[in-house]
N, C-alpha and C. Protein backbone atom coordinates (compact mmCIF):
# COMPACT_ATOMS: atom_id res chain seq x y z
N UNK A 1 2.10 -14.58 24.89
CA UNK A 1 2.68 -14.46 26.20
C UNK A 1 2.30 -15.66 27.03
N UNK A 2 3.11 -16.62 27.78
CA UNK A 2 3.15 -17.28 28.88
C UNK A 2 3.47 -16.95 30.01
N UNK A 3 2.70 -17.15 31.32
CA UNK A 3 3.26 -17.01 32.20
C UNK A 3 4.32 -17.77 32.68
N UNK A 4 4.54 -17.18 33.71
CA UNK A 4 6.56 -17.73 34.24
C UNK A 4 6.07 -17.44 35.58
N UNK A 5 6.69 -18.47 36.31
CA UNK A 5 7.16 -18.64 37.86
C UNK A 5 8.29 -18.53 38.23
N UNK A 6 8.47 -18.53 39.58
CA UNK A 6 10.19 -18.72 39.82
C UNK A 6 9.65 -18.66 41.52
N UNK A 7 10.95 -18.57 42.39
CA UNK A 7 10.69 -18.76 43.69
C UNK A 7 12.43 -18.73 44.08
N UNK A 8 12.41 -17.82 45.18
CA UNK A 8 13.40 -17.58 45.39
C UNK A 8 13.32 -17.78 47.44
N UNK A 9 14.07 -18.27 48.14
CA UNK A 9 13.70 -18.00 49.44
C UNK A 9 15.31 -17.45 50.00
N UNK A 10 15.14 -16.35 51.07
CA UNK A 10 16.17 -15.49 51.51
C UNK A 10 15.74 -15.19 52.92
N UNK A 11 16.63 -15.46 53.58
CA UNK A 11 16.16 -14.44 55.38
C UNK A 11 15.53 -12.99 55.27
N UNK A 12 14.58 -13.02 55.73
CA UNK A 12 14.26 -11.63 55.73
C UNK A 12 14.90 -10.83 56.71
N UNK A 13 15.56 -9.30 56.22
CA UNK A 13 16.36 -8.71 56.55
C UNK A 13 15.71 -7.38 56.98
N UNK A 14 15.42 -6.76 57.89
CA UNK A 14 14.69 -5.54 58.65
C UNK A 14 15.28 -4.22 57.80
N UNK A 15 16.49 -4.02 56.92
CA UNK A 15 17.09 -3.61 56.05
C UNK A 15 16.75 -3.44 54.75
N UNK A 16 15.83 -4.79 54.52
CA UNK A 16 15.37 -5.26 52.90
C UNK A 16 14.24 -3.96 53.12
N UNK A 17 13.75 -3.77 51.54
CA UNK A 17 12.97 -2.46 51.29
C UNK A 17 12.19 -3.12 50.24
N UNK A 18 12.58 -4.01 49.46
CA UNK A 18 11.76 -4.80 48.48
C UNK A 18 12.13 -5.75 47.45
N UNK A 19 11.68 -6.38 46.51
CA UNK A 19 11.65 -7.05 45.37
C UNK A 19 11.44 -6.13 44.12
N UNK A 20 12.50 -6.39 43.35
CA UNK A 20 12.11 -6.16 42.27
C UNK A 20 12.24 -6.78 41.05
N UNK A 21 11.34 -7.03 40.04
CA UNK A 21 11.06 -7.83 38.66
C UNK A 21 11.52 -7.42 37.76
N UNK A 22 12.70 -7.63 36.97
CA UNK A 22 12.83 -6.92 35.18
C UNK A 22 11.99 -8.36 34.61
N UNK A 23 11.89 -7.22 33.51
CA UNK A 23 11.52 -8.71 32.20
C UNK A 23 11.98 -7.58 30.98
N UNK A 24 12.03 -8.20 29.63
CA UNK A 24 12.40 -7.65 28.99
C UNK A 24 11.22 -6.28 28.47
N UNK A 25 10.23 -6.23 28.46
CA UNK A 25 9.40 -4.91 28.73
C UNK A 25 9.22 -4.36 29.71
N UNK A 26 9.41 -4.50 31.10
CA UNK A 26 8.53 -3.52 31.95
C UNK A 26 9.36 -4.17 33.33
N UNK A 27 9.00 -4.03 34.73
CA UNK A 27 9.69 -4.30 35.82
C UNK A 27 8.46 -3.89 36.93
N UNK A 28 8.63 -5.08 38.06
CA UNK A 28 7.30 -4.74 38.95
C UNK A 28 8.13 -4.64 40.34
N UNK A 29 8.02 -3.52 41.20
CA UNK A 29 8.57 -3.64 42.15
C UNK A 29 7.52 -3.60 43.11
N UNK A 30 7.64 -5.04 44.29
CA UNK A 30 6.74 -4.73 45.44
C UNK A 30 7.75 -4.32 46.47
N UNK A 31 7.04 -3.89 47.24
CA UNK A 31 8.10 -2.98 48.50
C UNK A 31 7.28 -4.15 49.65
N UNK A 32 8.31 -3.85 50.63
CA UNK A 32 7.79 -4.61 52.05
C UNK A 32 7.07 -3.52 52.88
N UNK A 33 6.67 -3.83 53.83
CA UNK A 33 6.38 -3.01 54.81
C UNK A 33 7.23 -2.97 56.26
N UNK A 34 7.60 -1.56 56.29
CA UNK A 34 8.75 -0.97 57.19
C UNK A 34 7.88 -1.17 58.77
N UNK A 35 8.53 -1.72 59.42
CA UNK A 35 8.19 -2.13 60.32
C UNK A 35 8.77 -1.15 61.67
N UNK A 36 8.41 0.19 61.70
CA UNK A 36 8.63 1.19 62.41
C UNK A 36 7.87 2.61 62.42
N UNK A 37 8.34 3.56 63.13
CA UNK A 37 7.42 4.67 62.62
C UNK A 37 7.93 5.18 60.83
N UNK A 38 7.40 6.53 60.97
CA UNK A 38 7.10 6.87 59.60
C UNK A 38 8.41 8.31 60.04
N UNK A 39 9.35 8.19 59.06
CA UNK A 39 10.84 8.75 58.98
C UNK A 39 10.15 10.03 59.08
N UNK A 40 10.84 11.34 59.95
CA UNK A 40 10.16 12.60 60.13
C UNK A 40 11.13 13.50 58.76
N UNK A 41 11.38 13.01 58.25
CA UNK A 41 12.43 13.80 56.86
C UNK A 41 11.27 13.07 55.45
N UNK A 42 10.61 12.22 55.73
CA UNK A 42 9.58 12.10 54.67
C UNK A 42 8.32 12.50 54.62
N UNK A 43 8.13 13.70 54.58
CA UNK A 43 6.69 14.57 54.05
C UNK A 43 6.66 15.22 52.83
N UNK A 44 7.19 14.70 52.02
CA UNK A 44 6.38 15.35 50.27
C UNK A 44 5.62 15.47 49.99
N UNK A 45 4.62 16.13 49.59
CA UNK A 45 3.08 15.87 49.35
C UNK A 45 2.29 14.68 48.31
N UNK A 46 2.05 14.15 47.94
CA UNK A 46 1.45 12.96 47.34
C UNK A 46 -0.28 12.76 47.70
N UNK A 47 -0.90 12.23 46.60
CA UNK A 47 -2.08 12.12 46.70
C UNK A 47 -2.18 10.17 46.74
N UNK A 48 -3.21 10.22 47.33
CA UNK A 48 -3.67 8.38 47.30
C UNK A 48 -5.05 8.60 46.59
N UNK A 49 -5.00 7.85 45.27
CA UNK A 49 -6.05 7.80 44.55
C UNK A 49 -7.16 6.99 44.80
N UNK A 50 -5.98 5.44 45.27
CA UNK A 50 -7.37 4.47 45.27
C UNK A 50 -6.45 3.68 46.12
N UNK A 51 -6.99 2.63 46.61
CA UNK A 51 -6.35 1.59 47.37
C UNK A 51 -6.92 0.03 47.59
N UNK A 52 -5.88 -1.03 47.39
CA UNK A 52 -6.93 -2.09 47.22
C UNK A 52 -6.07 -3.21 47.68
N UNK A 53 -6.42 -4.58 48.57
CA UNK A 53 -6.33 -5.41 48.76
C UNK A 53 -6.17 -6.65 47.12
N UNK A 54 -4.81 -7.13 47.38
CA UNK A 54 -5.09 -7.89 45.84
C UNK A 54 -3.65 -8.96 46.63
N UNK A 55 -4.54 -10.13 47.00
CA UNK A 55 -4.14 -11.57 47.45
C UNK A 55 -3.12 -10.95 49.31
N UNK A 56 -2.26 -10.66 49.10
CA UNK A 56 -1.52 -10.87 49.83
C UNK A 56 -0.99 -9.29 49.91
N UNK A 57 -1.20 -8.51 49.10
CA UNK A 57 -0.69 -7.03 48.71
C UNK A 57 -1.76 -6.11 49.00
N UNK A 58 -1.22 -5.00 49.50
CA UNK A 58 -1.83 -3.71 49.08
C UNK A 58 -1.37 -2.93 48.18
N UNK A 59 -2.50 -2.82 47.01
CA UNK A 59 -2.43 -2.16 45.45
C UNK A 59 -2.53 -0.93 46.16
N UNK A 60 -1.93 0.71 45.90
CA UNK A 60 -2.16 1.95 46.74
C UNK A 60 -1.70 2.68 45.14
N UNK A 61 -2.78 3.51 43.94
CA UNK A 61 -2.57 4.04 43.04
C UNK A 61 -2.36 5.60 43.53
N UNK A 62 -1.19 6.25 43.39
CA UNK A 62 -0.73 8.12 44.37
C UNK A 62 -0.79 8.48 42.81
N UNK A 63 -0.31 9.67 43.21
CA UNK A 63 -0.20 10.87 42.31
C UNK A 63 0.64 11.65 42.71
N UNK A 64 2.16 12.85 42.18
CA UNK A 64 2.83 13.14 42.69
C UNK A 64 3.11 14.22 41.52
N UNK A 65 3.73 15.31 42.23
CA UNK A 65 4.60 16.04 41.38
C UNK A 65 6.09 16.07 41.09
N UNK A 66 6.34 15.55 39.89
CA UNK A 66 8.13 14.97 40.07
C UNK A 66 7.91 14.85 38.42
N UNK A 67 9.06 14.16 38.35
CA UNK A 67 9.73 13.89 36.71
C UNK A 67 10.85 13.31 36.47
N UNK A 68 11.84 14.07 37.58
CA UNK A 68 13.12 14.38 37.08
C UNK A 68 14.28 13.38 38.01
N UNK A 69 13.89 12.70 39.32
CA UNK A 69 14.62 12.26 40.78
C UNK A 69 13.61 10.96 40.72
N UNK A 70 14.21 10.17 41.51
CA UNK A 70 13.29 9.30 41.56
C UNK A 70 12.71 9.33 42.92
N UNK A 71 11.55 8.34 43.40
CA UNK A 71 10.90 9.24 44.42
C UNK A 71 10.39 7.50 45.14
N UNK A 72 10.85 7.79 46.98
CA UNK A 72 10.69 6.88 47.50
C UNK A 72 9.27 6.87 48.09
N UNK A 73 8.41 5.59 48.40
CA UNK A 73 7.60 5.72 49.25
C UNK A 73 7.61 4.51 50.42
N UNK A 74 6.98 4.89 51.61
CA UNK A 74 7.30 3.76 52.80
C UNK A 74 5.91 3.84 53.34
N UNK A 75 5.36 2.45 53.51
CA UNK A 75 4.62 1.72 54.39
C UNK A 75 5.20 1.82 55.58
N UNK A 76 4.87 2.49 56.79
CA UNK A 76 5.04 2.29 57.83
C UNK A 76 4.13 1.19 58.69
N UNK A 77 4.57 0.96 59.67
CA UNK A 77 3.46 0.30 60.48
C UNK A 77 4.49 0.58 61.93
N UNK A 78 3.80 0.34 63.45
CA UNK A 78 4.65 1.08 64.10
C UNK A 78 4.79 -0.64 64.69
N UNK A 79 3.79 -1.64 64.66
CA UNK A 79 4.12 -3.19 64.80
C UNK A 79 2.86 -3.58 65.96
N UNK A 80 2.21 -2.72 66.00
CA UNK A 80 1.10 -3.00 66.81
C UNK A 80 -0.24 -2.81 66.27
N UNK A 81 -1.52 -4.06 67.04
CA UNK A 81 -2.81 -3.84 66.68
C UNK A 81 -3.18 -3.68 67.88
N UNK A 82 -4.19 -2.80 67.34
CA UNK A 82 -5.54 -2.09 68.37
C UNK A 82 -6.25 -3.11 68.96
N UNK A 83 -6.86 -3.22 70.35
CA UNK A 83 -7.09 -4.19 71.05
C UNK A 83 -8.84 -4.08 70.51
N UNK A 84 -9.09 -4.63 69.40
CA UNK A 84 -10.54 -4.46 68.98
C UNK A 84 -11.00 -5.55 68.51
N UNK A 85 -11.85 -5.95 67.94
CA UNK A 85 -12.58 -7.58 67.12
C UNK A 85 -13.29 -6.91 65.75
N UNK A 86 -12.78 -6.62 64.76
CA UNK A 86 -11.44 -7.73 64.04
C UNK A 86 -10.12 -6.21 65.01
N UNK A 87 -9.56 -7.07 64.87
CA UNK A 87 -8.08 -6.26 64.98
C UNK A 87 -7.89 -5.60 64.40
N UNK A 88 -7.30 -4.15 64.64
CA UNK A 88 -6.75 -3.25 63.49
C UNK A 88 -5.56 -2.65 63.71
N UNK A 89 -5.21 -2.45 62.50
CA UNK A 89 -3.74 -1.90 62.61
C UNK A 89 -4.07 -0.24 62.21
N UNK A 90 -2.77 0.60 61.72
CA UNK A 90 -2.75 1.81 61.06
C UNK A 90 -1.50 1.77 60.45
N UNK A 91 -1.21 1.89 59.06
CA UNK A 91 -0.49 2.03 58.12
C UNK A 91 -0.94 3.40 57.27
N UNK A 92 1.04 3.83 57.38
CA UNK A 92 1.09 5.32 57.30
C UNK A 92 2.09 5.54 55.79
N UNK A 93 1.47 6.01 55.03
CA UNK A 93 2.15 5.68 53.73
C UNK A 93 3.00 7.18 53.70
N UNK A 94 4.43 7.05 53.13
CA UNK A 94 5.23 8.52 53.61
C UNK A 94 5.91 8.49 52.16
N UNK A 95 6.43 9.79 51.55
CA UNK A 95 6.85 9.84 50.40
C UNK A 95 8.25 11.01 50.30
N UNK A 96 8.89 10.68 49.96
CA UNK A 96 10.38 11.47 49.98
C UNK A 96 10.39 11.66 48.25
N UNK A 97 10.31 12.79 47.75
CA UNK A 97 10.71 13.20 46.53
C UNK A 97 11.92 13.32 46.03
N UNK A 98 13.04 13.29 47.26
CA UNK A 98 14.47 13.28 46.70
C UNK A 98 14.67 14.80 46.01
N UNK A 99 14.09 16.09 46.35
CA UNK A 99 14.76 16.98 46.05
C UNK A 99 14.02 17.23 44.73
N UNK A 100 13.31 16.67 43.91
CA UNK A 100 12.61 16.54 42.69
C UNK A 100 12.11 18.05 42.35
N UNK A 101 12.94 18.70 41.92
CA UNK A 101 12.34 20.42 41.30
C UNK A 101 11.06 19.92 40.20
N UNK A 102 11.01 19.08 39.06
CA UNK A 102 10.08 19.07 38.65
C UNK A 102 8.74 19.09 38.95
N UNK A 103 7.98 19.30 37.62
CA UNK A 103 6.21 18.97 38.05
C UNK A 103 5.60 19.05 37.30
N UNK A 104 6.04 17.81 36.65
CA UNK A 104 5.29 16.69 35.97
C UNK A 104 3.77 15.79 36.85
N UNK A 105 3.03 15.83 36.70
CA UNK A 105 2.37 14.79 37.25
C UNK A 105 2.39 13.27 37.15
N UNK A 106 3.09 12.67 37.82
CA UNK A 106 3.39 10.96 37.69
C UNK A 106 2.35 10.41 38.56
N UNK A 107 1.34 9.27 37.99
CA UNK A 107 0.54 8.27 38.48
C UNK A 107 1.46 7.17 38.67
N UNK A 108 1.08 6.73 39.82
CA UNK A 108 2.09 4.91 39.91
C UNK A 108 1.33 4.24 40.88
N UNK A 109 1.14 2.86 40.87
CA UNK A 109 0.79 2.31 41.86
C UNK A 109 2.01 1.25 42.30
N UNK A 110 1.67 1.77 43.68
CA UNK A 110 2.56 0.92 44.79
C UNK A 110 1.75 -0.37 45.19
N UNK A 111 2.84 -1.46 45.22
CA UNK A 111 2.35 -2.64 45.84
C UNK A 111 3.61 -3.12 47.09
N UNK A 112 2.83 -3.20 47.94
CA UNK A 112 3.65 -3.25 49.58
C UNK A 112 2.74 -5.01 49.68
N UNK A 113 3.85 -5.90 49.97
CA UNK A 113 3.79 -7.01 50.51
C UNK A 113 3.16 -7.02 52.25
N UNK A 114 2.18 -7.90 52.42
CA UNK A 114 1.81 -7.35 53.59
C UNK A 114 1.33 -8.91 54.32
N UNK A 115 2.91 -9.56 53.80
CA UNK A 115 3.01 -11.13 55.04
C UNK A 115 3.53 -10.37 57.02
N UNK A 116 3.91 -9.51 56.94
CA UNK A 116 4.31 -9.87 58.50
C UNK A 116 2.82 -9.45 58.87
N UNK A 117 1.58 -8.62 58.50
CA UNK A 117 0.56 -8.78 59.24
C UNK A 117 -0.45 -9.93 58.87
N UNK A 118 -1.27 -9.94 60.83
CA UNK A 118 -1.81 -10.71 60.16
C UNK A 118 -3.66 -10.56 60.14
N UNK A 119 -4.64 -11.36 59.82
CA UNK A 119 -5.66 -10.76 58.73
C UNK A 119 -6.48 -9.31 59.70
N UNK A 120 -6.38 -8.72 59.57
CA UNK A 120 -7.05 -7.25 60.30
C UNK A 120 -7.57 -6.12 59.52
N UNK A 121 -8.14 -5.02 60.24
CA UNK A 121 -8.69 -4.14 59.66
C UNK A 121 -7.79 -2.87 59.35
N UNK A 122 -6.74 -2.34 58.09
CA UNK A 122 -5.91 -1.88 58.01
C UNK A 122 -6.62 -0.41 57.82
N UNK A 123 -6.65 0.51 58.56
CA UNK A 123 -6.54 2.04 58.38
C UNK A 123 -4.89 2.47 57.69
N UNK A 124 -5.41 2.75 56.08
CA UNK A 124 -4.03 3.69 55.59
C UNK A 124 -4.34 4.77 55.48
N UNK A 125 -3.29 5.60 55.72
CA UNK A 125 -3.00 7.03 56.05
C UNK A 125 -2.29 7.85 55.45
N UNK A 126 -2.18 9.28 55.25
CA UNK A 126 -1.02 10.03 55.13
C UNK A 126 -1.40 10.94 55.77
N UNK A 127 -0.09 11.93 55.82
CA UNK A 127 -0.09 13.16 57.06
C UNK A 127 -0.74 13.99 55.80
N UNK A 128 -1.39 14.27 54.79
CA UNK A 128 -1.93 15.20 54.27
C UNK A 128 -3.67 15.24 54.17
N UNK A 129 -4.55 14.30 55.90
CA UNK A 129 -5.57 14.04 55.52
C UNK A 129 -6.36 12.85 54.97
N UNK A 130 -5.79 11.70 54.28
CA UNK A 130 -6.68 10.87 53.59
C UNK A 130 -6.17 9.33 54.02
N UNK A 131 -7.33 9.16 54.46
CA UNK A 131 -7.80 7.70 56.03
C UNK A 131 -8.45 7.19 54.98
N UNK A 132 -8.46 6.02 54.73
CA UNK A 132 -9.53 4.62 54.30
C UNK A 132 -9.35 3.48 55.24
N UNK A 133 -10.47 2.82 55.41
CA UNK A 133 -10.47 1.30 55.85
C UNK A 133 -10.45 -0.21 54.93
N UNK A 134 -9.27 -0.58 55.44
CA UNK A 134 -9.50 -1.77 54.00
C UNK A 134 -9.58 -2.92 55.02
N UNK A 135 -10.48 -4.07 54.72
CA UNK A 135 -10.37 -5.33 55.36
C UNK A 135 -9.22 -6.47 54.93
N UNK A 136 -8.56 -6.56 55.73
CA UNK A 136 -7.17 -7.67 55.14
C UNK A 136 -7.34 -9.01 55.49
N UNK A 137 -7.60 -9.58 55.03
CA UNK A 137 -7.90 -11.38 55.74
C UNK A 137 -9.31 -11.86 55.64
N UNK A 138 -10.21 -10.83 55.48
CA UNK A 138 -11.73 -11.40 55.35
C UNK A 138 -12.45 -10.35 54.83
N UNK A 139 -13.69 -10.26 54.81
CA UNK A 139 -14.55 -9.39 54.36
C UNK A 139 -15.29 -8.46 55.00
N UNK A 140 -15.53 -7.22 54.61
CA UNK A 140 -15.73 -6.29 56.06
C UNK A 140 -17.94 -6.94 56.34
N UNK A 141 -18.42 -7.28 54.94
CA UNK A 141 -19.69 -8.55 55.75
C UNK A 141 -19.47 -9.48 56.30
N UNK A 142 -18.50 -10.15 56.49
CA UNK A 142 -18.23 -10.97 57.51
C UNK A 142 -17.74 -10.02 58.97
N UNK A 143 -17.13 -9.33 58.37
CA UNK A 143 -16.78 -8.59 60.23
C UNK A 143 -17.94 -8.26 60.77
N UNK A 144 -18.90 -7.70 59.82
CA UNK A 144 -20.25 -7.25 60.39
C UNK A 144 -20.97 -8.32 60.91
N UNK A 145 -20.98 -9.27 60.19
CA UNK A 145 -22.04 -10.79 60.96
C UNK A 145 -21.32 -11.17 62.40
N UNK A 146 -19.84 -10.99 62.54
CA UNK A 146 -19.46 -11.49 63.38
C UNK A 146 -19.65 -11.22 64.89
N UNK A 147 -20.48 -9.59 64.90
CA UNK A 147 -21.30 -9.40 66.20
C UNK A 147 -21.99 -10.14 66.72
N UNK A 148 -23.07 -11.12 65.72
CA UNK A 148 -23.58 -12.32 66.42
C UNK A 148 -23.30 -13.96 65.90
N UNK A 149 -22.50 -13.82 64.93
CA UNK A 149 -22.41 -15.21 64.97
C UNK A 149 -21.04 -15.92 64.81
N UNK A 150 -19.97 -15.19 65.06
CA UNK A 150 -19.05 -15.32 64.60
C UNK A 150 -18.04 -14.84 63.80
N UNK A 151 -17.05 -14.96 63.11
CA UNK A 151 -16.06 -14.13 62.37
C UNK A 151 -15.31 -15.02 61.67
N UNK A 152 -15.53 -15.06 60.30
CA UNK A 152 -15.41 -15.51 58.93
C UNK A 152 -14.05 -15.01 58.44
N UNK A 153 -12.91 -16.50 58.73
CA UNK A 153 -11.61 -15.53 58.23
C UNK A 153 -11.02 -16.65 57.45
N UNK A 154 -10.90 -16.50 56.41
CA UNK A 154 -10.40 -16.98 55.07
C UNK A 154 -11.24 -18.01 55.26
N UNK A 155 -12.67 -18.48 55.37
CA UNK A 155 -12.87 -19.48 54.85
C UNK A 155 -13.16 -20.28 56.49
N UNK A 156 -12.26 -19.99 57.68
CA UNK A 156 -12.97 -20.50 58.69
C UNK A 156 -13.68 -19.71 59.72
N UNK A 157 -14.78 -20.02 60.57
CA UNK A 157 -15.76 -19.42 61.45
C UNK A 157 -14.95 -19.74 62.52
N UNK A 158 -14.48 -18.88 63.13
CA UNK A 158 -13.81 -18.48 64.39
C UNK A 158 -14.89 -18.07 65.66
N UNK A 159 -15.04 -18.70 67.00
CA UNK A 159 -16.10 -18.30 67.60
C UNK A 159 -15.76 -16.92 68.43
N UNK A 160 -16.18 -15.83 68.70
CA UNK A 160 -16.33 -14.64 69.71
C UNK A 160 -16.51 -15.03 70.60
N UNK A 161 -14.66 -14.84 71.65
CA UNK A 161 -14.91 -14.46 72.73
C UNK A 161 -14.95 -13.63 73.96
């Protein structure tokens, strides 16, 4: 196996929902992040296993009961950060089963592109209970040093003011 590049550039469209990859084995779809509230017709139940910062993405591994429909999920964000040092946002992850009678248990991990924010302290969410804090842009020991000496973001020391 070799890796492969490519590069494609397009207007981003408030409409667009994501990218997706075929190759001749397998297909990677990253989703964008919906830049509004969280649709009141999407509450399926879904579990968030794990969640992780990986370059520019949030990796988010759920768990679901389905099989049979295919089954949407949305990054919300409502487009605002909390007036705090580091900044934080809240991202609300929502899941529509599409009617899915089955129940099968399906593992998947979602990867949501996460260029329109920028580096902050992301609280993800769902309405069934389960909050984590992930640091996006730096390291949550650097947020901590930055009470007295500053704030460490990709590499430059930003002064507190």
């Amino acid at each position: 196996m070799a890796p492969i590049s490519t590069s494609l550039q397009t207007p981003w469209l408030k409409t667009m929902k994501g990218v997706r990859v075929y190759t001749s084995s397998n297909d990677i779809v990253v989703r964008l992040l919906t830049v509004d509230s969280p649709p009141a017709t999407h509450k399926d139940n879904f579990t968030i296993n794990n969640a992780q910062i990986v370059g520019d993405q949030i990796h988010v591994d759920v768990s679901y009961s389905g099989g049979c429909e295919r089954h949407d999920f949305e990054l919300c964000w409502d487009g605002t950060y909390q007036t705090s040092f580091p900044p934080q946002v809240t991202l609300n992850l929502v899941h529509n089963a599409n009617g899915d009678p089955c129940d099968s248990i399906v593992n998947e991990t979602l990867r949501f592109d996460l260029f329109q924010l920028a580096p902050s302290l992301i609280t993800l969410q769902n309405s069934f209970g389960y909050s984590q804090q992930i640091p996006f842009g730096y390291s949550q020991e650097d947020a901590i040093d930055a009470s007295t000496n500053g704030f460490v973001l990709q590499g430059s020391t930003l002064p507190i003011l």
